[in-house]
Protein backbone atom coordinates (compact mmCIF):
# COMPACT_ATOMS: atom_id res chain seq x y z
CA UNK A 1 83.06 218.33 59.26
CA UNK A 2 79.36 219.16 59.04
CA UNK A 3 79.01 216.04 60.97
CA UNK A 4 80.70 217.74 63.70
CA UNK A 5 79.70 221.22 63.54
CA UNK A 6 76.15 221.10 64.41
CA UNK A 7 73.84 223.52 66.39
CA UNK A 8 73.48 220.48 69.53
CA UNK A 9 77.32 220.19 69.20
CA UNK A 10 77.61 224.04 69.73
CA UNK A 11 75.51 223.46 72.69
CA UNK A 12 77.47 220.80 74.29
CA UNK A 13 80.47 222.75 74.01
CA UNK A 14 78.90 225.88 75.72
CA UNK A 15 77.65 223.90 78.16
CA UNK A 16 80.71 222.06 79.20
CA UNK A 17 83.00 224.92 78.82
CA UNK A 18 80.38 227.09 81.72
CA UNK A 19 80.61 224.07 83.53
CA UNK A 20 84.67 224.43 83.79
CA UNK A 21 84.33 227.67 84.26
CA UNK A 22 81.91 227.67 87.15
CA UNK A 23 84.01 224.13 88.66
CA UNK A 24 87.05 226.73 88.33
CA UNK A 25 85.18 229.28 90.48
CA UNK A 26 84.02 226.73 93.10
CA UNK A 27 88.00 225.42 93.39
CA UNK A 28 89.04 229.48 93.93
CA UNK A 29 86.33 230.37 96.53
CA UNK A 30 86.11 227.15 98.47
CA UNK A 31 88.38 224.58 97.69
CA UNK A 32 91.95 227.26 98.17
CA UNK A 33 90.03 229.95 99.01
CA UNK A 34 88.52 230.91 102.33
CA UNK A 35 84.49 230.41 101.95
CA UNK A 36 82.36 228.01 103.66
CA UNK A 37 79.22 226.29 102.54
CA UNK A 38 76.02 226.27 104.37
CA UNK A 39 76.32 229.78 106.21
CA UNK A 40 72.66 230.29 105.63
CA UNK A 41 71.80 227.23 107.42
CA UNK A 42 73.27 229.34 110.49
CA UNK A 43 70.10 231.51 110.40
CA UNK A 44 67.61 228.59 110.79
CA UNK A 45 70.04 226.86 113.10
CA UNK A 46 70.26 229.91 115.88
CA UNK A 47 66.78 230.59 115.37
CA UNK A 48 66.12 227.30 116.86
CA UNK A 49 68.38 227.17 119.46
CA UNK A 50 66.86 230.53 120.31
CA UNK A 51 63.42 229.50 120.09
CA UNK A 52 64.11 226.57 122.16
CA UNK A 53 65.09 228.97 125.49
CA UNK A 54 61.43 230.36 124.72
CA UNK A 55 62.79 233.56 123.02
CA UNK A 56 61.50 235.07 119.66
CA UNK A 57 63.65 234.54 116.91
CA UNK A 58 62.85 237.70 114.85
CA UNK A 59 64.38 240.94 115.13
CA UNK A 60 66.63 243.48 112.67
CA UNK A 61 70.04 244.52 113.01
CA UNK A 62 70.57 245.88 116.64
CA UNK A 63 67.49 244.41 118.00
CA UNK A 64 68.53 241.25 116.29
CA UNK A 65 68.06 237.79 118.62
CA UNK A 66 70.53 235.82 116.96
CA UNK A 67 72.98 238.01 115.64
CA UNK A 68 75.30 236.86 118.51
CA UNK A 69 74.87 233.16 117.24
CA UNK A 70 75.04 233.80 113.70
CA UNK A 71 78.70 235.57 114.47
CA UNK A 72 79.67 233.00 116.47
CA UNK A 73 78.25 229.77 113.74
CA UNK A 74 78.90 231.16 110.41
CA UNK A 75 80.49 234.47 110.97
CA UNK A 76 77.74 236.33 109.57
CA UNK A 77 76.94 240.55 110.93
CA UNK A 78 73.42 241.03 112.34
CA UNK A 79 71.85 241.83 108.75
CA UNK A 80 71.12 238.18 108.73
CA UNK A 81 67.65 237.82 110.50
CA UNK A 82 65.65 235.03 110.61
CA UNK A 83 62.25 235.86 108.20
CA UNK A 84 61.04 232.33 108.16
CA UNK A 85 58.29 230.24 109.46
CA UNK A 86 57.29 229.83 113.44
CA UNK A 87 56.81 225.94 112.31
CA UNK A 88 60.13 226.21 111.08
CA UNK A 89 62.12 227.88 114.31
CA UNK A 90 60.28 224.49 115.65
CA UNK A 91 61.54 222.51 113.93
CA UNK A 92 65.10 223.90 114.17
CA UNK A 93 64.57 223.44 117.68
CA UNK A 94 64.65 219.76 117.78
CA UNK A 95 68.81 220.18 116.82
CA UNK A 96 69.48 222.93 119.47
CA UNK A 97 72.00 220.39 121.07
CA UNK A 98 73.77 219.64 118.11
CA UNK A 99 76.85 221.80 117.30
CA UNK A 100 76.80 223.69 114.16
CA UNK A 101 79.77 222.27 112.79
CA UNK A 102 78.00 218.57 113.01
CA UNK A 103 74.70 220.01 111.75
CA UNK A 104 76.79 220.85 108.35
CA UNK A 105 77.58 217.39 107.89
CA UNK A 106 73.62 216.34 108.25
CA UNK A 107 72.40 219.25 105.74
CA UNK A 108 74.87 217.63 103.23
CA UNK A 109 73.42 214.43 103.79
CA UNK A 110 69.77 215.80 103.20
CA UNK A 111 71.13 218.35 99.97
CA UNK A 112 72.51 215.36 98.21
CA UNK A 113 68.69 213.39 99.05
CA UNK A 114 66.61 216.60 97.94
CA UNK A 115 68.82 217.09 94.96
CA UNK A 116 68.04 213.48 93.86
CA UNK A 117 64.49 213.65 94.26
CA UNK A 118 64.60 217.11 92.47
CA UNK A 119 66.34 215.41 89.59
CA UNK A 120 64.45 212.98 89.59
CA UNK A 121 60.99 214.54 90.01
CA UNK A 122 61.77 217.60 87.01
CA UNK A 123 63.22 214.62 84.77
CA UNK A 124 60.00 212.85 84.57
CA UNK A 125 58.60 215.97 84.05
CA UNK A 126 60.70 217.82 81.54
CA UNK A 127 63.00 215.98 80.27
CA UNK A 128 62.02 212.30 80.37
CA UNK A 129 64.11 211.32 77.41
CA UNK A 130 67.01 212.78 78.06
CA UNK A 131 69.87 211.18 78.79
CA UNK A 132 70.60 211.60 82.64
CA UNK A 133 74.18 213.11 82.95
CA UNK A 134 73.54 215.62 80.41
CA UNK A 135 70.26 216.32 82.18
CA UNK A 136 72.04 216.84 85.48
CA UNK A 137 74.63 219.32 83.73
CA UNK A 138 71.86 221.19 82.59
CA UNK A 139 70.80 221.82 86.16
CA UNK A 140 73.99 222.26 87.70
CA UNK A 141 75.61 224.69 85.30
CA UNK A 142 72.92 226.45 83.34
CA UNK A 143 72.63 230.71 84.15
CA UNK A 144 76.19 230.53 84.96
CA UNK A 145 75.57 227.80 87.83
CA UNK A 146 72.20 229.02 89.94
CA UNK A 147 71.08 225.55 90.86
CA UNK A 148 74.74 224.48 91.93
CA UNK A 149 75.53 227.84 93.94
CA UNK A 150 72.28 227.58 95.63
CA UNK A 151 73.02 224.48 97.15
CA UNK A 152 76.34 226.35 98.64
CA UNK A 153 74.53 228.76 100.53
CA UNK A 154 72.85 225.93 102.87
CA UNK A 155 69.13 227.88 102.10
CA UNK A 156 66.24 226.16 103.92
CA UNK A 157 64.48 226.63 99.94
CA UNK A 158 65.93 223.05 98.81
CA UNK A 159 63.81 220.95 101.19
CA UNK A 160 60.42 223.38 100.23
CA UNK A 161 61.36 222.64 96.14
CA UNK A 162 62.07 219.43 96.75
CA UNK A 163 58.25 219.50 98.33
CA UNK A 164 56.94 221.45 95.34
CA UNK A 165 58.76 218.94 92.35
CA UNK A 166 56.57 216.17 94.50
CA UNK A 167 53.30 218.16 94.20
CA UNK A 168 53.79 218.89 90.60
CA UNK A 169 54.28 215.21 89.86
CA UNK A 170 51.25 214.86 91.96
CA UNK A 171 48.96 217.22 90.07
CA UNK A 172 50.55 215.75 86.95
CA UNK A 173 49.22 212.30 87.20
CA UNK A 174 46.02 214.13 88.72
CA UNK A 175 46.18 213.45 92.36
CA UNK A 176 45.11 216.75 93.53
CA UNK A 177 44.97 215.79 97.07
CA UNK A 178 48.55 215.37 97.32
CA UNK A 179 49.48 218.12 95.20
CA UNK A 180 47.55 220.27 97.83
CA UNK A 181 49.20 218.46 101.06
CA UNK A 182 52.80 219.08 99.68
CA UNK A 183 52.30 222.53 98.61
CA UNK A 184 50.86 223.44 102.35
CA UNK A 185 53.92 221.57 103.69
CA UNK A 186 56.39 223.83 101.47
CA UNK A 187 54.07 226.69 102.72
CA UNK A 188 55.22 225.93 106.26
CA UNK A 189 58.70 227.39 105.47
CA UNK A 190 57.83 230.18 103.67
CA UNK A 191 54.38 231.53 103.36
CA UNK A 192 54.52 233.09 99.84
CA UNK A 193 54.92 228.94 98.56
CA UNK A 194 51.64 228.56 98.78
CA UNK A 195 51.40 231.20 95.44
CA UNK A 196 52.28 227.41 93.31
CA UNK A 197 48.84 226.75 94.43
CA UNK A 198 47.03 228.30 91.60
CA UNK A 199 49.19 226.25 89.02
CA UNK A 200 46.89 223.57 89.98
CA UNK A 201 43.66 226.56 89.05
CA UNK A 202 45.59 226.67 85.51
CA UNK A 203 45.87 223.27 84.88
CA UNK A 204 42.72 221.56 86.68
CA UNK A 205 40.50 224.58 85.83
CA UNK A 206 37.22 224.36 87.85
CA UNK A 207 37.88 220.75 89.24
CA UNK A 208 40.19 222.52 91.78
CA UNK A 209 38.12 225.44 93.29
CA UNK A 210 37.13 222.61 96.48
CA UNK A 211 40.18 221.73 96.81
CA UNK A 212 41.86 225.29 96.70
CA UNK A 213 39.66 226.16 99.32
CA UNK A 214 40.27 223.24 101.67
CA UNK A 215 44.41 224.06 101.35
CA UNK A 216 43.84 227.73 102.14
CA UNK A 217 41.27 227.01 105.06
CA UNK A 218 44.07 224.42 106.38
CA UNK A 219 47.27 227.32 106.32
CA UNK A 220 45.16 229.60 107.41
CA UNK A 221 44.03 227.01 110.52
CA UNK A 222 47.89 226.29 111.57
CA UNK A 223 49.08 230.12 111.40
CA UNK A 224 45.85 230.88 113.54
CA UNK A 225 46.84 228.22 116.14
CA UNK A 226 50.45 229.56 115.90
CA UNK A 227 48.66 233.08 116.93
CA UNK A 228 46.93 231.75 119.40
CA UNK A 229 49.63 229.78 121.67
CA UNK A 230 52.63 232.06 120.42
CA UNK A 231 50.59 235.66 120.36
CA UNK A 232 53.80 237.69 120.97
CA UNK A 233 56.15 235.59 118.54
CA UNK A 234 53.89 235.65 115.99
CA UNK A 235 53.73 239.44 116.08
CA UNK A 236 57.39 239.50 115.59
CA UNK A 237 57.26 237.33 112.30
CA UNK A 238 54.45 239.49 111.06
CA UNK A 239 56.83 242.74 111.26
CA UNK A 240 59.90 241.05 109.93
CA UNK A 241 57.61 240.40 107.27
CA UNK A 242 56.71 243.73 106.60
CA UNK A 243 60.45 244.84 107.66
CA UNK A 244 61.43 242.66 104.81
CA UNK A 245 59.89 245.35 101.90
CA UNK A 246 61.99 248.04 103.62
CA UNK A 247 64.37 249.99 102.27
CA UNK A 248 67.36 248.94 104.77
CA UNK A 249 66.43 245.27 103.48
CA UNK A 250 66.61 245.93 99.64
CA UNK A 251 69.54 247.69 99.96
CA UNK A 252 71.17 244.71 102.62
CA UNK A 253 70.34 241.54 100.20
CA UNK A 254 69.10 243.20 97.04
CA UNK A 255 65.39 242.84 95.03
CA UNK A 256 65.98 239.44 93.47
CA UNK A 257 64.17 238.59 90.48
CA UNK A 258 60.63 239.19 89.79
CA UNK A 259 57.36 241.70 89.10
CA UNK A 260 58.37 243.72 91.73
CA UNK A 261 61.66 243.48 91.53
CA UNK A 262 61.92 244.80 88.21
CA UNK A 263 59.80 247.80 89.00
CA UNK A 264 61.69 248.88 92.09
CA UNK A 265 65.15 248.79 89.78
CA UNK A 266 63.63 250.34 85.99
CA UNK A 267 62.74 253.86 86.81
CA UNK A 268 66.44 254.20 88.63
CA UNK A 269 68.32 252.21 86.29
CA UNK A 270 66.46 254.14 83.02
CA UNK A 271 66.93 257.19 84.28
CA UNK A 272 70.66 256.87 84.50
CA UNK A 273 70.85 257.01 81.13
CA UNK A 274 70.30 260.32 81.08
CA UNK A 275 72.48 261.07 84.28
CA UNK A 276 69.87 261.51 86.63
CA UNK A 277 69.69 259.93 89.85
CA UNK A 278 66.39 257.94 91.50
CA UNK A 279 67.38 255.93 94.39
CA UNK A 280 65.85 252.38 93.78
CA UNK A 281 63.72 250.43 96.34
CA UNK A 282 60.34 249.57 97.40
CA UNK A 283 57.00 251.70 97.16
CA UNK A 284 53.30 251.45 97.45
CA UNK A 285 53.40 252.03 93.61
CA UNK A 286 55.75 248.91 92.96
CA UNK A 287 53.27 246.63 95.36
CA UNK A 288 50.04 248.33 93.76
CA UNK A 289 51.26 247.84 90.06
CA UNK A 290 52.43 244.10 90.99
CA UNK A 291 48.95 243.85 92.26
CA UNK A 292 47.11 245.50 89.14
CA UNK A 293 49.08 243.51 86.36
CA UNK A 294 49.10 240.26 88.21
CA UNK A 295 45.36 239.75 88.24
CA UNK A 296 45.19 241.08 84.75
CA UNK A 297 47.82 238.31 83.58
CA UNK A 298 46.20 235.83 85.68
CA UNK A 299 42.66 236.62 85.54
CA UNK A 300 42.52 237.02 81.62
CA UNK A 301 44.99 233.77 80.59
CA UNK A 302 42.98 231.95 82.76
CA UNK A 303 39.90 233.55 80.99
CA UNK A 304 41.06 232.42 78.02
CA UNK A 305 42.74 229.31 78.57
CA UNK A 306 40.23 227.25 80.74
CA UNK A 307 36.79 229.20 80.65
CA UNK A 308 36.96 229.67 76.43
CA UNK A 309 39.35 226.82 75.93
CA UNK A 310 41.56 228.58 72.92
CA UNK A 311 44.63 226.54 73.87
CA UNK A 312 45.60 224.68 70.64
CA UNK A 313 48.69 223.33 71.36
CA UNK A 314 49.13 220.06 72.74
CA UNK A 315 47.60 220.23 75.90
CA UNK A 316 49.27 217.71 78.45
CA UNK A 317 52.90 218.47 79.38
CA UNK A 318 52.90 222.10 77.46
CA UNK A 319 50.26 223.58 79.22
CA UNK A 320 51.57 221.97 82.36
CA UNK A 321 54.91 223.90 82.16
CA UNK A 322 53.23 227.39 80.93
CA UNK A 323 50.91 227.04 84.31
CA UNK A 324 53.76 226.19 86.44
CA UNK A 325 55.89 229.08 84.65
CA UNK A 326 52.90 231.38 84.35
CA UNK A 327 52.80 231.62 88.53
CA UNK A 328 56.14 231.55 88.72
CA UNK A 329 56.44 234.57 86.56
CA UNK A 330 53.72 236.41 88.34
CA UNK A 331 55.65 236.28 92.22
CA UNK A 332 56.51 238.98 93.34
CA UNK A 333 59.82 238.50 93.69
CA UNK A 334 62.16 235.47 93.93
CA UNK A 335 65.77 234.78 95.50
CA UNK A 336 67.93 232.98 93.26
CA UNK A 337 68.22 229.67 95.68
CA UNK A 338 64.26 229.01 94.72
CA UNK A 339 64.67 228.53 90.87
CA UNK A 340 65.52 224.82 91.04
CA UNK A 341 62.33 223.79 89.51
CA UNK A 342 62.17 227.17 87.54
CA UNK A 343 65.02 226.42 85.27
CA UNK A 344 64.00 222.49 84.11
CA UNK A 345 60.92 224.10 82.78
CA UNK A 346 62.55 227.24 81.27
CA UNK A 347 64.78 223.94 79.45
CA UNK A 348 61.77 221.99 78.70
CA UNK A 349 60.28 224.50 76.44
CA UNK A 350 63.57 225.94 75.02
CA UNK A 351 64.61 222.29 73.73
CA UNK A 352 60.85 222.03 72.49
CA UNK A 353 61.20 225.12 70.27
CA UNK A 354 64.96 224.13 69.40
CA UNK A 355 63.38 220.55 68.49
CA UNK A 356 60.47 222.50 66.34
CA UNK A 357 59.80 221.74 62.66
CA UNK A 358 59.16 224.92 62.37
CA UNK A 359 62.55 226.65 61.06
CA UNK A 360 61.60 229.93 63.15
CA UNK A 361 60.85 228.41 66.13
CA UNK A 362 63.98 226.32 66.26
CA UNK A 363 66.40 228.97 65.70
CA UNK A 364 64.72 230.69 68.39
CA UNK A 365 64.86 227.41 70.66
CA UNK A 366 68.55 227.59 70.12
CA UNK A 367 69.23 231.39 70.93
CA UNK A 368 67.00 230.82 74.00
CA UNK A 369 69.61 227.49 74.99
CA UNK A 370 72.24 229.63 74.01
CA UNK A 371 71.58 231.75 76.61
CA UNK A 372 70.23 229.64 79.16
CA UNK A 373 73.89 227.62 79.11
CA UNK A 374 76.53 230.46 78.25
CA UNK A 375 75.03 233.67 79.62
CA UNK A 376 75.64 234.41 83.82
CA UNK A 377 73.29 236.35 84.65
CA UNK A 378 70.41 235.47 87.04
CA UNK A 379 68.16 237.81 85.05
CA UNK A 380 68.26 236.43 82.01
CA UNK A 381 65.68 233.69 83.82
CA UNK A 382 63.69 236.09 84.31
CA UNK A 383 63.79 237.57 80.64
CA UNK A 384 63.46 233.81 79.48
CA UNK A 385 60.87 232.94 81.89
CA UNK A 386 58.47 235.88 80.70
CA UNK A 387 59.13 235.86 77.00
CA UNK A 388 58.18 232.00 76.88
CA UNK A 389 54.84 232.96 78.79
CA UNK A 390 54.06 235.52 76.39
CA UNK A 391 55.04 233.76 73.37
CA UNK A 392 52.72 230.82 74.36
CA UNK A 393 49.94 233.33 75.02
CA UNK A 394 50.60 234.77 71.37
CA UNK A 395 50.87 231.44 69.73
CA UNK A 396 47.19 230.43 70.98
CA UNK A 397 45.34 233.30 70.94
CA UNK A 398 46.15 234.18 67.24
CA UNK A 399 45.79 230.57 66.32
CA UNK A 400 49.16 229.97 64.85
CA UNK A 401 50.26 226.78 63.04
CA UNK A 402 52.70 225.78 65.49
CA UNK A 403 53.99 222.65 65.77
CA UNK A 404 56.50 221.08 67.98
């Protein structure tokens, strides 16, 4: 009986009973019920086809170009603007002829590709012994399903991770230049990609000041020639950026996870406690404080990590996932369709602690894979995400005998 009742047992079982759970959903909503998959890719799709007529693509609600299209594709209301890349609306152009219905059956084709490569990419990188359909469970089905409901939605985000899990192997087995060149690529759909660049800062130290500077020089070079030939269009995507930290956006699609995220929901949701209402949304003070305590994370692990060298634990694949997990903590804010690399490195280091000789540390890895595979809730990535960061942090700077 002990035998059976063990702590990876336990696991298993709270795995695979989320998994039914979330399979059980999917057969309600889409299978009998009346949801379709892929309505985001609508947005990309009718940017194209209106970029392709040599109209801008940007707009909000009633001044909204493809609200029309979006109704018509995916039967989505005019909250749905396009807040992507010129490069992209491009791009999107190319399948202006192709009906949306038959576009569908291509972005399935290229999910199922990028999903492989994804596997396959954050396998080698945390969780090389693992055994493969247990692995791919873990993606699928772990924080109540966010890797398998993001592929539902059709976002454009798989083909940028599926960039970004190539430039981490890159940077991994120290080809910088290639870690660079995907990360510019995945930049191309949405600008705020190119934040993963400083995980190669963290983990290359000085080595990668050159090439930092190169990769920014280069973005900066295509969005300047995207200025010059598309002056008016490129106006446009600058103010749906900004429209995009409004208050009529937060309160369309929500904060998502993140710095600022968290700071535009606390005050409101603390204050409730005590009955009194504070409307949450965005503020100068939210982007100010995400500014201020950014560079203070940043600035002073990096201090202390690469200029005085205090990391003691074992440096290779460790200090790999705290750099990649370290940016990804300090964005701004994140939607939950780009945590598909976010939550094989969140595993990585929970099944290191559970794994631990220490008797601490491996109780704690097991709450921590308790959570990650039987608790629903997008922000408990977040919670994870940080309190691994910090706990690394604590474990070097004090010196602890820690071993994994």
């Amino acid at each position: 009986m002990k035998k059976i009742i063990t702590k990876e047992n336990i696991l298993h079982l709270i795995l695979f009973l989320s998994s039914l759970n979330i399979l059980n959903w999917f057969y309600k909503k889409y299978i009998i019920g009346s949801r379709e998959v892929f309505w985001d890719l609508s947005v990309n799709y009718c940017a194209g086809k209106i970029y392709s007529i040599g109209n801008t693509p940007y707009g909000m609600m009633s001044n909204n170009p493809i609200a029309e299209c979006i109704k018509n594709s995916a039967g989505l209301n005019e909250a749905f603007a396009y807040n992507y890349t010129i490069p992209l609306a491009k791009f999107f152009s190319l399948f202006s002829f192709i009906n949306f219905d038959d576009l569908k059956k291509y972005w399935f084709v290229i999910v199922c590709i990028c999903v492989y490569f994804i596997f396959k990419n954050s396998k080698s990188l945390f969780a090389k012994n693992k055994n493969s359909v247990l692995f791919l469970l873990i993606l699928f089905f772990s924080f109540g399903g966010i890797f398998f409901q993001s592929l539902l939605t059709g976002n454009i985000s798989i083909i940028a991770f599926t960039l970004i899990s190539f430039s981490l192997v890159s940077l991994y087995k120290n080809n910088i230049k290639k870690f660079a060149l995907f990360i510019i690529i995945a930049s191309l759909i949405k600008p705020h990609f190119f934040f993963y660049i400083l995980v190669g800062f963290f983990y290359k130290g000085k080595n990668f000041y050159q090439p930092f500077l190169y990769s920014s020089l280069m973005l900066l070079s295509i969005y300047i020639f995207d200025l010059i030939i598309n002056k008016e269009i490129f106006l446009d995507f600058l103010n749906t950026m900004i429209a995009m930290k409004s208050d009529a956006w937060f309160f369309s699609f929500g904060g998502g996870l993140g710095i600022v995220s968290l700071l535009e929901q606390l005050p409101s949701r603390t204050l409730s406690l005590f009955n009194i209402y504070l409307p949450s949304g965005p503020s100068i003070f939210t982007t100010i404080f995400w500014i201020i305590s950014t560079a203070i994370i940043l600035i002073g692990t990096f201090y202390l990590f690469i200029k005085r060298k205090v990391w003691i634990l074992e440096k290779k694949r460790i200090f790999f996932t705290f750099s990649f997990l370290i940016i990804t903590m300090c964005l701004p804010r994140m939607a939950f369709y780009e945590l598909y690399i976010t939550i094989p490195a969140i595993f990585y280091l929970s099944n290191k602690f559970f794994y631990s000789s220490n008797k601490f540390l491996s109780n704690l890895g097991f709450i921590f894979l308790i959570i990650m595979f039987g608790v629903h809730d997008i922000n408990a990535i977040f919670f994870l995400l940080s309190l691994m960061v910090f706990l690394l942090i604590l474990f070097n700077t004090k010196k602890l005998d820690i071993k994994f």
